[in-house]
Protein backbone atom coordinates (compact mmCIF):
# COMPACT_ATOMS: atom_id res chain seq x y z
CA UNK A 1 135.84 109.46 104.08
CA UNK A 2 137.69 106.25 104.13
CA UNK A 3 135.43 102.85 104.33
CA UNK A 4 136.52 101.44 107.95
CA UNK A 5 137.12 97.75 107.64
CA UNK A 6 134.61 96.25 110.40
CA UNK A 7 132.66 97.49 108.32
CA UNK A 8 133.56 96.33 105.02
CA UNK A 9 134.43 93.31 106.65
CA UNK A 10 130.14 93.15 107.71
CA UNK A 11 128.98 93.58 103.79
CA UNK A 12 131.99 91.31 102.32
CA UNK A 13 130.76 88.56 104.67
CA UNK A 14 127.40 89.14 103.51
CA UNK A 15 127.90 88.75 100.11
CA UNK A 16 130.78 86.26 99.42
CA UNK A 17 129.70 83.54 101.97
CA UNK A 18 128.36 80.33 101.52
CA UNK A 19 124.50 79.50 100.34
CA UNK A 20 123.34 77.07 102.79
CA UNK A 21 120.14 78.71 104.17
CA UNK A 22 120.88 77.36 107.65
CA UNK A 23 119.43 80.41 109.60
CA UNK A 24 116.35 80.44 108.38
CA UNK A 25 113.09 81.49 110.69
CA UNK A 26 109.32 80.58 109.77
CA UNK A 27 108.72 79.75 106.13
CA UNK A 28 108.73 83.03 103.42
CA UNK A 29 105.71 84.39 103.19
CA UNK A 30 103.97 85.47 99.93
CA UNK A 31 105.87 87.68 97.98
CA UNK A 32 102.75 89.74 97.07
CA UNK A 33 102.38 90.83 100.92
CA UNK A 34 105.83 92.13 101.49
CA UNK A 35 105.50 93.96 97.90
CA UNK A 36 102.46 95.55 99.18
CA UNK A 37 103.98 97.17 102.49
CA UNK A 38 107.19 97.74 101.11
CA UNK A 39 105.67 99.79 98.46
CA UNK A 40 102.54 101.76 100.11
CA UNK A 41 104.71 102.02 104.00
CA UNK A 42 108.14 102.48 105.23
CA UNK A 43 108.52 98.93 105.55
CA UNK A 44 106.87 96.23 107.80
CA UNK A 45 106.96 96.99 111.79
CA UNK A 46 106.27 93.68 113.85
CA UNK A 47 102.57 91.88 113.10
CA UNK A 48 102.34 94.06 109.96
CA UNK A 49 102.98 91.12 107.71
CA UNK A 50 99.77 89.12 109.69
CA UNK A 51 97.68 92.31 109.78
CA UNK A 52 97.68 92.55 105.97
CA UNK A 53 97.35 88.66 105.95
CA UNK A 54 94.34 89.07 107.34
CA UNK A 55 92.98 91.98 105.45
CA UNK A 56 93.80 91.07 101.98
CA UNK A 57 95.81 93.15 100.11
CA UNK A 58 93.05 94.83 98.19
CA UNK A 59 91.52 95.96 101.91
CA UNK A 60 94.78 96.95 103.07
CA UNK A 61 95.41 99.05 100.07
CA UNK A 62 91.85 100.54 100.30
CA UNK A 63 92.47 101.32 104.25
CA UNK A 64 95.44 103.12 103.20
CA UNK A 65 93.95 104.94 100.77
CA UNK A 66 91.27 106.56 103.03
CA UNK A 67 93.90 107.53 106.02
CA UNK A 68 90.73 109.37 108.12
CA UNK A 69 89.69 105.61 108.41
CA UNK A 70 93.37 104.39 110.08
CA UNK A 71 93.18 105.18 113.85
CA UNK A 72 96.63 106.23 115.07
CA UNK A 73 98.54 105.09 117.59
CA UNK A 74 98.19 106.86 121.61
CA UNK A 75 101.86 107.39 121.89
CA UNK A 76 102.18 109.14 118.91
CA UNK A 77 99.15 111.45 119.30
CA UNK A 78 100.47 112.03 122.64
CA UNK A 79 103.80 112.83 121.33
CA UNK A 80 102.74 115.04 118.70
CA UNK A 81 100.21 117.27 120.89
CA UNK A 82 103.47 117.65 122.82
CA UNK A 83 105.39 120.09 120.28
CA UNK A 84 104.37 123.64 120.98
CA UNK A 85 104.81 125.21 117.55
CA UNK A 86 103.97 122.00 115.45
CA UNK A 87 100.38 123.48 114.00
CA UNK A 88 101.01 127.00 114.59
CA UNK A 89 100.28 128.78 111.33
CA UNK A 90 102.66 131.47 109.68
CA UNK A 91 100.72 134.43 111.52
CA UNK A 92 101.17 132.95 114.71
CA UNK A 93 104.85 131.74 113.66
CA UNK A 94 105.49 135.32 112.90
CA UNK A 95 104.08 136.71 116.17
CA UNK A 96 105.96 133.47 118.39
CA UNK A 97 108.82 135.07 117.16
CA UNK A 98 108.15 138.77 117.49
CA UNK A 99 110.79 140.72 119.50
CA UNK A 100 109.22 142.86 122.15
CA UNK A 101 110.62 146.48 121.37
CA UNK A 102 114.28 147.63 122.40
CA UNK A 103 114.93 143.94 122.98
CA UNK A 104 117.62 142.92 125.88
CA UNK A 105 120.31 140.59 124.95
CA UNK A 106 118.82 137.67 126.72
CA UNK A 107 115.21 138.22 124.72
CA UNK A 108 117.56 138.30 122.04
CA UNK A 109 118.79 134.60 122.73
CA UNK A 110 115.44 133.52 123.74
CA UNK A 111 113.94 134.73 120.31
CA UNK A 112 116.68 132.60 118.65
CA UNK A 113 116.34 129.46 120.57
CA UNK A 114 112.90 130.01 119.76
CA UNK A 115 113.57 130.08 116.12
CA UNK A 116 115.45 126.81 116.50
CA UNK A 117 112.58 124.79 118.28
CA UNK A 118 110.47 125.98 115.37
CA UNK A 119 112.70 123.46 112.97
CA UNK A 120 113.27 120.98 115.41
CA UNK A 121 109.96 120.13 116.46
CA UNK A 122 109.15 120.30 112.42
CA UNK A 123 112.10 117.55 111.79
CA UNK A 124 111.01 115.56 114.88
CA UNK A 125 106.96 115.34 114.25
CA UNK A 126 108.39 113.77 110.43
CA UNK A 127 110.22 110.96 112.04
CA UNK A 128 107.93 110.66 114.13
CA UNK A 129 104.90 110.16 111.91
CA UNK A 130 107.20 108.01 109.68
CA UNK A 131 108.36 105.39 112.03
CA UNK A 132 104.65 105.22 113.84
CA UNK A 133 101.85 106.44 112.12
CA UNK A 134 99.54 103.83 110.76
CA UNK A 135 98.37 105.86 108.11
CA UNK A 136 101.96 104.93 105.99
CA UNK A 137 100.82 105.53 102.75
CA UNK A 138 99.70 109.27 103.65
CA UNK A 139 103.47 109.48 105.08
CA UNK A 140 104.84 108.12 101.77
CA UNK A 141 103.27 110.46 99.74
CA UNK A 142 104.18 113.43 102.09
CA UNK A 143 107.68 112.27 101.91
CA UNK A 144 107.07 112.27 97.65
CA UNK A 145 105.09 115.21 97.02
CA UNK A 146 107.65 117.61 99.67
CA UNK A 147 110.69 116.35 97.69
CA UNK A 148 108.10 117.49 94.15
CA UNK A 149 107.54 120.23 95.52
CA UNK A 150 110.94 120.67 97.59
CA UNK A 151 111.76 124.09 99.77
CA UNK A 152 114.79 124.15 101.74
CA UNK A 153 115.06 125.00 105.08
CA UNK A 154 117.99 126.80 104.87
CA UNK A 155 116.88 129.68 102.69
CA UNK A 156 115.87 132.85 104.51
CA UNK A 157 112.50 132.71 106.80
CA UNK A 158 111.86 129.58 104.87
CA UNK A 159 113.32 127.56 108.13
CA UNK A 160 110.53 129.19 110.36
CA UNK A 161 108.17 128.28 107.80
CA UNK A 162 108.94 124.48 106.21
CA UNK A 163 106.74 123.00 109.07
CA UNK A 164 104.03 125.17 108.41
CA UNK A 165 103.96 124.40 104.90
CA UNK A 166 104.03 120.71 105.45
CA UNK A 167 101.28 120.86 107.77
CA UNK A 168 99.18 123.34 105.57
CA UNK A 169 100.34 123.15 101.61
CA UNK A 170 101.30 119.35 101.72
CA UNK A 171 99.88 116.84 104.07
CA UNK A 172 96.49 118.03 103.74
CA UNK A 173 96.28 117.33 100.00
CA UNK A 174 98.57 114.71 99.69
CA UNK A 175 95.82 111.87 98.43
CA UNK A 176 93.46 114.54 96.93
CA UNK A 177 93.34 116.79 94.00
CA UNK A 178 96.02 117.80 92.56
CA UNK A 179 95.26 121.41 91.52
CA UNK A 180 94.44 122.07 95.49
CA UNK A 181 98.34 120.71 96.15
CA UNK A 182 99.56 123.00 93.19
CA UNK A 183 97.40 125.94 94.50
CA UNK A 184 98.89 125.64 98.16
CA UNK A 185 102.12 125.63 97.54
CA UNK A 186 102.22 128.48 95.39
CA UNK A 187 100.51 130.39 97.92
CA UNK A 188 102.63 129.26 101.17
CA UNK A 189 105.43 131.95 102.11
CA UNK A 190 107.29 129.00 102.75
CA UNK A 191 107.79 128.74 98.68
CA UNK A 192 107.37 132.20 98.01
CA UNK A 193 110.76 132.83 99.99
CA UNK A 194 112.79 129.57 99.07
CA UNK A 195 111.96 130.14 94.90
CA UNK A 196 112.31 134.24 95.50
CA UNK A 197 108.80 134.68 94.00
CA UNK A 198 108.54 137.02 97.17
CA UNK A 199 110.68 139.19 95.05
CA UNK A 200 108.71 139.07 92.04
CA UNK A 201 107.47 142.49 91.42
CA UNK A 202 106.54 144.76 88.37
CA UNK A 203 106.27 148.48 88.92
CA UNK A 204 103.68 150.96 87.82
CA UNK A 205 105.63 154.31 88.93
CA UNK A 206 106.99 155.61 85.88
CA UNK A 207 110.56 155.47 85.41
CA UNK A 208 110.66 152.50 87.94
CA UNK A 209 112.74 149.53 87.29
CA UNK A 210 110.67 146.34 87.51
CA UNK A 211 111.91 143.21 89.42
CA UNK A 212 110.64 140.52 87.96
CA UNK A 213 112.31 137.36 89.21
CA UNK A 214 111.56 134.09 87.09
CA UNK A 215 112.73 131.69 89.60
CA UNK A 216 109.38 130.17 90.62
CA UNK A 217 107.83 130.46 86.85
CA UNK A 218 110.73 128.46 85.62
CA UNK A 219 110.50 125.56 88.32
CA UNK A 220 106.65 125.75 88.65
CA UNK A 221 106.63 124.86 84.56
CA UNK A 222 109.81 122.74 84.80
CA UNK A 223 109.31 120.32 87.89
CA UNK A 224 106.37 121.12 89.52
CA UNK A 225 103.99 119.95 86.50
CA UNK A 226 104.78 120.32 83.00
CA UNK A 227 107.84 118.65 82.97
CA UNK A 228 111.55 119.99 81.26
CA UNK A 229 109.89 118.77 77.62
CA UNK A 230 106.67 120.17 78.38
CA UNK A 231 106.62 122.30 75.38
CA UNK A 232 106.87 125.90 77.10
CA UNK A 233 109.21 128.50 75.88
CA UNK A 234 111.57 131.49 77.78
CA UNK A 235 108.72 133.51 76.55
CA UNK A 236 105.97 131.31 78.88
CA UNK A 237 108.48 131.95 81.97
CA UNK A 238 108.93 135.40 81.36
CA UNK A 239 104.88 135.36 80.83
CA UNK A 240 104.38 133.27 84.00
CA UNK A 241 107.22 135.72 85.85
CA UNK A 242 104.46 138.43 84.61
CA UNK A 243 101.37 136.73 85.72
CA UNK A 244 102.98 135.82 89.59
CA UNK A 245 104.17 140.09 90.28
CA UNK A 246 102.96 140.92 93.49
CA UNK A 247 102.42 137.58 95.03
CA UNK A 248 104.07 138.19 98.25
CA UNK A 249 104.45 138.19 101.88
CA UNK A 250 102.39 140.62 104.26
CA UNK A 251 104.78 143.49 105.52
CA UNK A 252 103.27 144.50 109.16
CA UNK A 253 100.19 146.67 108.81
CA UNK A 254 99.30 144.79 105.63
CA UNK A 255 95.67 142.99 106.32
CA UNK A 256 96.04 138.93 105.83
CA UNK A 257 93.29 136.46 106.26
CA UNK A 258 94.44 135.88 110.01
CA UNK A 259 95.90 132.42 108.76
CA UNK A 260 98.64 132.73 106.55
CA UNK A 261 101.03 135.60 105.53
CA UNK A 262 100.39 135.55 101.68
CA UNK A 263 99.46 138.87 100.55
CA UNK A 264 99.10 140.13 97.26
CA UNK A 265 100.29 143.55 96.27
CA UNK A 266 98.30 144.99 93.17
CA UNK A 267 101.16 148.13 93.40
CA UNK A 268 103.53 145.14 92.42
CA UNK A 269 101.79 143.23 90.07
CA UNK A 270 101.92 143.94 85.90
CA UNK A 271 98.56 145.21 85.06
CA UNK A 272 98.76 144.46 81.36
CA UNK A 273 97.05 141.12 79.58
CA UNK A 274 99.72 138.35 78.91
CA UNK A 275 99.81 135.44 76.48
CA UNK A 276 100.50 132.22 78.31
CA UNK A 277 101.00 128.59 76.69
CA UNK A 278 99.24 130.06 73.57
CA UNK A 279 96.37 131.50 75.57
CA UNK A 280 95.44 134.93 76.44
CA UNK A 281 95.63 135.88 79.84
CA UNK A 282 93.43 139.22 80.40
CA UNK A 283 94.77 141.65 83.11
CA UNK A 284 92.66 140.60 86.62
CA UNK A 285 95.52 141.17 89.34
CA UNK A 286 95.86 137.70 91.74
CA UNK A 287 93.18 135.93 89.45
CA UNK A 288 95.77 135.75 86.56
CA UNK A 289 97.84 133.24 88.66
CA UNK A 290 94.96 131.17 89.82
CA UNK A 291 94.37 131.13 85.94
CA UNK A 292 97.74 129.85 85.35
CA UNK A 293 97.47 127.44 87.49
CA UNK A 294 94.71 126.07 86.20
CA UNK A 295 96.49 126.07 83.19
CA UNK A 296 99.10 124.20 84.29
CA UNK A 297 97.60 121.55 86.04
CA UNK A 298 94.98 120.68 83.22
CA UNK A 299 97.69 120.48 81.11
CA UNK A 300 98.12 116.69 79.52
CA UNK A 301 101.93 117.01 79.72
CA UNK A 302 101.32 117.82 83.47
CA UNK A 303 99.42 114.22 83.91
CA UNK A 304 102.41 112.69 81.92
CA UNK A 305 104.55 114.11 84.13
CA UNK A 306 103.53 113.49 87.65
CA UNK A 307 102.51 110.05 86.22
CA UNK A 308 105.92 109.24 85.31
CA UNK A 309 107.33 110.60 88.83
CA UNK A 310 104.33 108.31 90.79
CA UNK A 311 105.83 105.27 88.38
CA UNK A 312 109.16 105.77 88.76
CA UNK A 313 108.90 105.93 92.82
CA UNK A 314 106.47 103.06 93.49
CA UNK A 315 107.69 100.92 90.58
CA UNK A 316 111.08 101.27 89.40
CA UNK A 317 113.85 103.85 88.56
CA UNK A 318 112.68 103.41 85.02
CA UNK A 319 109.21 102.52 84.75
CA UNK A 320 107.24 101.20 82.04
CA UNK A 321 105.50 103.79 79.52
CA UNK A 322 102.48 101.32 79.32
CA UNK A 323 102.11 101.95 82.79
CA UNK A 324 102.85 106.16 82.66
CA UNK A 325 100.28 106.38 79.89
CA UNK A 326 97.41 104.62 82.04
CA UNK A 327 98.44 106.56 84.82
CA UNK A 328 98.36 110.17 82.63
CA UNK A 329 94.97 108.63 81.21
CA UNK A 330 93.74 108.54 84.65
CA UNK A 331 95.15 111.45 85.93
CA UNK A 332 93.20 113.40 82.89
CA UNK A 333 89.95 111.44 83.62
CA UNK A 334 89.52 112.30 87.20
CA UNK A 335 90.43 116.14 87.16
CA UNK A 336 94.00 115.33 88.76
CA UNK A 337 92.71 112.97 91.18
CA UNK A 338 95.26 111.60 93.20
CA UNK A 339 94.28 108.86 94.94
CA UNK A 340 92.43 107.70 92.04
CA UNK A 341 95.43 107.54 89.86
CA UNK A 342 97.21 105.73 92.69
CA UNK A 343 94.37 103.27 92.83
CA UNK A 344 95.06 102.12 89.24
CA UNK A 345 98.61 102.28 90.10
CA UNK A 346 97.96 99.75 92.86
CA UNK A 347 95.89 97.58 90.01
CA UNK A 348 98.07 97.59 87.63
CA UNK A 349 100.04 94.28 86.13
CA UNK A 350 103.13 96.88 86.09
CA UNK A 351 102.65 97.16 89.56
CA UNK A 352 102.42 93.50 90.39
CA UNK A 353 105.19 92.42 87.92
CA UNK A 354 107.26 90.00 89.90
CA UNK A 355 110.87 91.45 88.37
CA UNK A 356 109.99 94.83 90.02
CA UNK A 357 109.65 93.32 93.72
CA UNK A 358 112.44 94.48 95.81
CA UNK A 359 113.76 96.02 92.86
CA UNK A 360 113.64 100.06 94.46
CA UNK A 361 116.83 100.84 96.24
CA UNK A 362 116.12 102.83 99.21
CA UNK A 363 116.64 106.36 99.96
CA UNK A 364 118.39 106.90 103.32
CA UNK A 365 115.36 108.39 104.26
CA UNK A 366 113.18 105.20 103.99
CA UNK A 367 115.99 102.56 105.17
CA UNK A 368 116.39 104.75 107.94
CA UNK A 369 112.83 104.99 109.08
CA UNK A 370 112.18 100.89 108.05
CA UNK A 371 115.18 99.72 110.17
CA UNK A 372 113.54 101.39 113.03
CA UNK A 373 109.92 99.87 111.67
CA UNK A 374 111.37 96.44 111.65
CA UNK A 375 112.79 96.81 115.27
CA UNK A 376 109.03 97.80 116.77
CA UNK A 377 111.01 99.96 119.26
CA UNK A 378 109.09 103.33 120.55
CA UNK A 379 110.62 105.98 119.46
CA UNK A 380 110.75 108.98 121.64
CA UNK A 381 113.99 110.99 120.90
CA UNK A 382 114.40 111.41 116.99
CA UNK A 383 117.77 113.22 117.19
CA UNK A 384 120.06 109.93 116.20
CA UNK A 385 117.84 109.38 113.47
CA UNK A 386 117.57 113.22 112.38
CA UNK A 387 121.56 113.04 113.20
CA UNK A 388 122.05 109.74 110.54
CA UNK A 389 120.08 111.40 107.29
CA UNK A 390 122.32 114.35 108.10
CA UNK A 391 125.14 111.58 107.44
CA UNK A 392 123.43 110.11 105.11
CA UNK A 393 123.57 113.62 103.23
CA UNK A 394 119.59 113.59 103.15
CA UNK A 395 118.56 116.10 105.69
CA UNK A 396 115.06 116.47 106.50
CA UNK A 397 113.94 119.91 105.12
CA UNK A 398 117.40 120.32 103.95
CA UNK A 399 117.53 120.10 100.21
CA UNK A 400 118.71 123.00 98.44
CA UNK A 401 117.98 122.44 94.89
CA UNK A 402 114.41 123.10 93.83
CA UNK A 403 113.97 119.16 91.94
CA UNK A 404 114.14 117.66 95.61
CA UNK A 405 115.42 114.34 96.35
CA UNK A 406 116.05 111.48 94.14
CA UNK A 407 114.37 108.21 94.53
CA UNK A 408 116.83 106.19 92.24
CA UNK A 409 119.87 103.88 93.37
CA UNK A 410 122.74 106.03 90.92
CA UNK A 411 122.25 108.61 93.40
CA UNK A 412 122.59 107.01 96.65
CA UNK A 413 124.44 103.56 96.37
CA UNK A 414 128.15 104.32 96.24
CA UNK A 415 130.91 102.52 98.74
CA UNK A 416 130.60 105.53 101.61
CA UNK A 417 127.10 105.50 101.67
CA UNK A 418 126.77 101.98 102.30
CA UNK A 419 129.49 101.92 104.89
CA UNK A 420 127.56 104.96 106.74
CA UNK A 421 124.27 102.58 106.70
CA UNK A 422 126.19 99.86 107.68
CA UNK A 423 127.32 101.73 110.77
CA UNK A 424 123.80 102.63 111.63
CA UNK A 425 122.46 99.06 111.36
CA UNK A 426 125.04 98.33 113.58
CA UNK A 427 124.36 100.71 116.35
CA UNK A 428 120.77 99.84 115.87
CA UNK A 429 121.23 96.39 116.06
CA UNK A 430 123.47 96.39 119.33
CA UNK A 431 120.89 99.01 121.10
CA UNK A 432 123.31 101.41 121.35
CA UNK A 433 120.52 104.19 119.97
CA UNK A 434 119.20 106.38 122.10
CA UNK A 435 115.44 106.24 120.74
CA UNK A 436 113.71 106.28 123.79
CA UNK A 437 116.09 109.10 125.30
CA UNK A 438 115.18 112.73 126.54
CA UNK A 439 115.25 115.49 124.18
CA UNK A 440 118.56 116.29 124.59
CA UNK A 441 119.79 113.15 123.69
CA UNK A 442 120.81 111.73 127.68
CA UNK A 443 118.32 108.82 128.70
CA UNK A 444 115.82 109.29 131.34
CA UNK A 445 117.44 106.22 133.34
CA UNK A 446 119.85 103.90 133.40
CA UNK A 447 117.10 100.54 132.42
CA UNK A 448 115.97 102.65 129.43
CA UNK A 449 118.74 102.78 126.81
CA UNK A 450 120.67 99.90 128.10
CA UNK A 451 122.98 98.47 125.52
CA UNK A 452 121.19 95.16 124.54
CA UNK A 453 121.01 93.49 121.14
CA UNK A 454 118.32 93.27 118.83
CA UNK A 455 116.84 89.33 118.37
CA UNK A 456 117.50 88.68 114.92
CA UNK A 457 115.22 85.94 114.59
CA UNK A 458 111.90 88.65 115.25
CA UNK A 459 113.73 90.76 113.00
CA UNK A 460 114.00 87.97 110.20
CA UNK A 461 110.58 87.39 111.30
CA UNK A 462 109.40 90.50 110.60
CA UNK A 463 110.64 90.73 107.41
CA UNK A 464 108.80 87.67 106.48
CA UNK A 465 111.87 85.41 106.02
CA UNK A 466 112.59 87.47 102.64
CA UNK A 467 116.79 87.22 103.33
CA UNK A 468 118.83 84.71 100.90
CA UNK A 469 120.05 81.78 101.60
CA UNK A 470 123.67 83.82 101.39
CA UNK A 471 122.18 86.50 104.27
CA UNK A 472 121.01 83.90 106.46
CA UNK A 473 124.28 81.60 106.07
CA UNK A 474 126.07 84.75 106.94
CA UNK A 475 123.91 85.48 110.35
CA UNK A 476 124.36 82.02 111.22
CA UNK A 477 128.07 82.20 111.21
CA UNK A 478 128.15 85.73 113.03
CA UNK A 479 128.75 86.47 116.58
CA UNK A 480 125.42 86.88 118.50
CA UNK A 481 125.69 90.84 119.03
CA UNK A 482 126.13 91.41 115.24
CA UNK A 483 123.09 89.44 113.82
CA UNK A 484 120.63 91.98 113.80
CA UNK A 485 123.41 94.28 112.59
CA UNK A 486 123.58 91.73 109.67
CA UNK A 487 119.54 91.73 108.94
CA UNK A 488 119.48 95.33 108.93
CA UNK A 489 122.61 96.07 106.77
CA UNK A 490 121.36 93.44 104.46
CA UNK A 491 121.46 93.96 100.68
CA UNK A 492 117.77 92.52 100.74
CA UNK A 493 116.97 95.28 103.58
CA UNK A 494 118.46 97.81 101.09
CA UNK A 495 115.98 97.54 99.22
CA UNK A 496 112.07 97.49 98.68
């Protein structure tokens, strides 16, 4: 893709023009503020920066912490009450998309659009919860611990089932313990399809050939806590391969718990006693895995680990090992605790070290959701958002590799990315996104969606007057229907 020269034009401007700040709105306001809801949100939405003014930062930050506490907004409730397969479990996923028997051809269709509307209403209750929930930090570390523990949507069943295992492995555990995350997501059929461990089964006819599939072992030791030099061997996957035989999915007729799929199938599993990480494992069927995990998550270069990932994506793209070895510390202290290892975090000097603010480059998944923040629009129809991370080349649910998306600027600032976000901030900022259309992307009348441009100055405003002098100079000079085109495709708004 070539870089189209409006747009190149837009960024050029930007950045080579003159440093008189002669657009500038109210007075900055304290760095420490826009650190602490760039960090712990999506970015500010209008009156955030005077809500946390008036909280203090170390209220704000405890609010956050305890989401039960944040009261959301109607529309959003409303909205989310709305989507008819949202908190459907995988039983009743399974059964929603049961064909009657000796289907017609137009059942047939139905059970596919079906299967569609499973995904999209997964995709849009995301966005959704991203760009209005007030609980932000609980969305920001959905949005981490999915990508940690990343399933694609395009593998298999796994697109019926990536909702599901948002709503049940990931969001409910997100500020909690981690050993209850690591247990869930092992479990979910969503993971036991995308990392084949759905496969993984041992054989105790004789003359049978086992299938034992290390997939899951590998990625469970590798990303999901140990860490690549976490000191395990090919002999600890093929142990852990061992150890997860005949954790499964229910075939019909197979008794579940009513809520989830998961089954485990002693016929599959290797009855014999394993040696795991230098520890004996004695033959107990499912109880070896829960074993494991335990294992695992105790496991000091499991603390180092996810400390260094929590660093690296609240801090910087290399973070300090001062700060990782607090965090680990803590981590070890409180049994995996996450929200206490997120509260030292928050304290931290790291943390508050002036030379990391604005220093994260953002994802196209958070400068999509904070451009639409910063505008305060409703947002009702999520499909030109959904449609711009799919530009973007960061798909909700649509990672295939296991390690998930990156949160670092190598990966996503290059020439055609930025020229794709400028094009975004530009239909944005000239109202020409449908956000408050109908579901199929047409708006509901013709006062709705009118083409209007966004006031720069409540933009700048709600940013806290954080652009340079060179931004502002450059907003100043611009026609009127391009200055909130200019905040948003900012090389301050880039970043957080």
């Amino acid at each position: 893709m070539t870089v189209k020269p409006r747009y190149l034009v837009l960024l050029l401007f930007i950045l080579l023009v003159g440093s008189d700040p002669i657009y500038a709105a109210n007075k900055p306001v304290d760095p420490k503020i826009l650190h602490i809801i760039n960090r712990l949100s999506f970015g500010a939405k209008p009156g955030e920066i005077q809500k946390v003014e008036s909280l203090g930062v170390e209220r704000y930050i405890k609010a956050q912490l305890a989401p039960n506490s944040i009261s959301e907004p109607p529309s959003l409730t409303r909205q989310l009450s709305q989507l008819e397969t949202l908190n459907l479990n995988t039983v009743e996923l399974r059964n929603y998309l049961k064909a009657p028997p000796q289907a017609t051809p137009e059942e047939k269709k139905a059970l596919q659009r079906r299967g569609g509307k499973i995904l999209q209403e997964a995709v849009k209750a995301r966005l959704l919860r991203a760009t209005s929930s007030n609980r932000q930090l609980q969305e920001v570390m959905v949005d981490f611990w999915y990508n940690h523990f990343n399933v694609y949507s395009g593998k298999g069943n796994a697109r019926y089932w990536v909702g599901a295992y948002e709503q049940e492995a990931i969001r409910p555990y997100a500020l909690g313990r981690f050993r209850d995350l690591l247990g869930a997501t092992a479990h979910h059929p969503a993971m036991l399809v995308y990392l084949d461990n759905s496969q993984n089964k041992a054989s105790r006819r004789p003359g049978a050939t086992p299938r034992v599939n290390e997939n899951y072992a590998r990625e469970l030791m590798e990303l999901h806590t140990l860490g690549a030099d976490g000191g395990y061997t090919q002999q600890d996957v093929i142990a852990l391969a061992r150890i997860f035989t005949g954790w499964g999915i229910a075939r019909p007729g197979q008794q579940t718990n009513g809520k989830s799929v998961f089954y485990f199938d002693p016929k599959f599993h290797d009855p014999n006693d394993k040696v795991f990480l230098g520890r004996t494992i004695k033959a107990s069927g499912q109880a070896e895995g829960e074993q494991a995990l335990d294992i695992l998550a105790q496991s000091p270069a499991t603390a180092h680990h996810i400390s260094y990932q929590l660093a690296q994506y609240f801090v910087s793209d290399r973070p300090p090992a001062s700060l990782v070895d607090r965090l680990a510390q803590r981590f070890r202290n409180t049994d995996g605790n996450i929200r206490a290892v997120l509260e030292t975090l928050f304290q931290s000097p790291e943390f508050w070290d002036k030379k990391y603010f604005n220093a994260k480059f953002k994802t196209p998944f958070q400068y999509t959701v904070s451009a639409v923040r910063a505008t305060g629009l409703e947002v009702n129809n999520t499909i030109p958002l959904s449609r711009n991370l799919e530009q973007l080349e960061m798909p909700v649910y649509g990672c295939r590799t296991p390690d998930g998306y990156k949160n670092t600027q190598d990966v996503w600032l290059n020439p055609e990315a930025m020229n794709r976000r400028l094009s975004f901030a530009t239909a944005l900022g000239s109202g020409r996104l449908p956000l408050l259309g109908t579901a199929n992307n047409q708006p509901k009348n013709k006062s709705i969606n009118r083409v209007q441009p966004l006031d720069a100055t409540q933009l700048i405003n709600t940013l806290g007057n954080s652009l340079s002098p060179k931004t502002q100079s450059a907003i100043a000079a611009s026609p009127p229907e391009l200055k909130a085109a200019l905040v948003l495709g900012s090389p301050e708004f880039m970043r957080r």
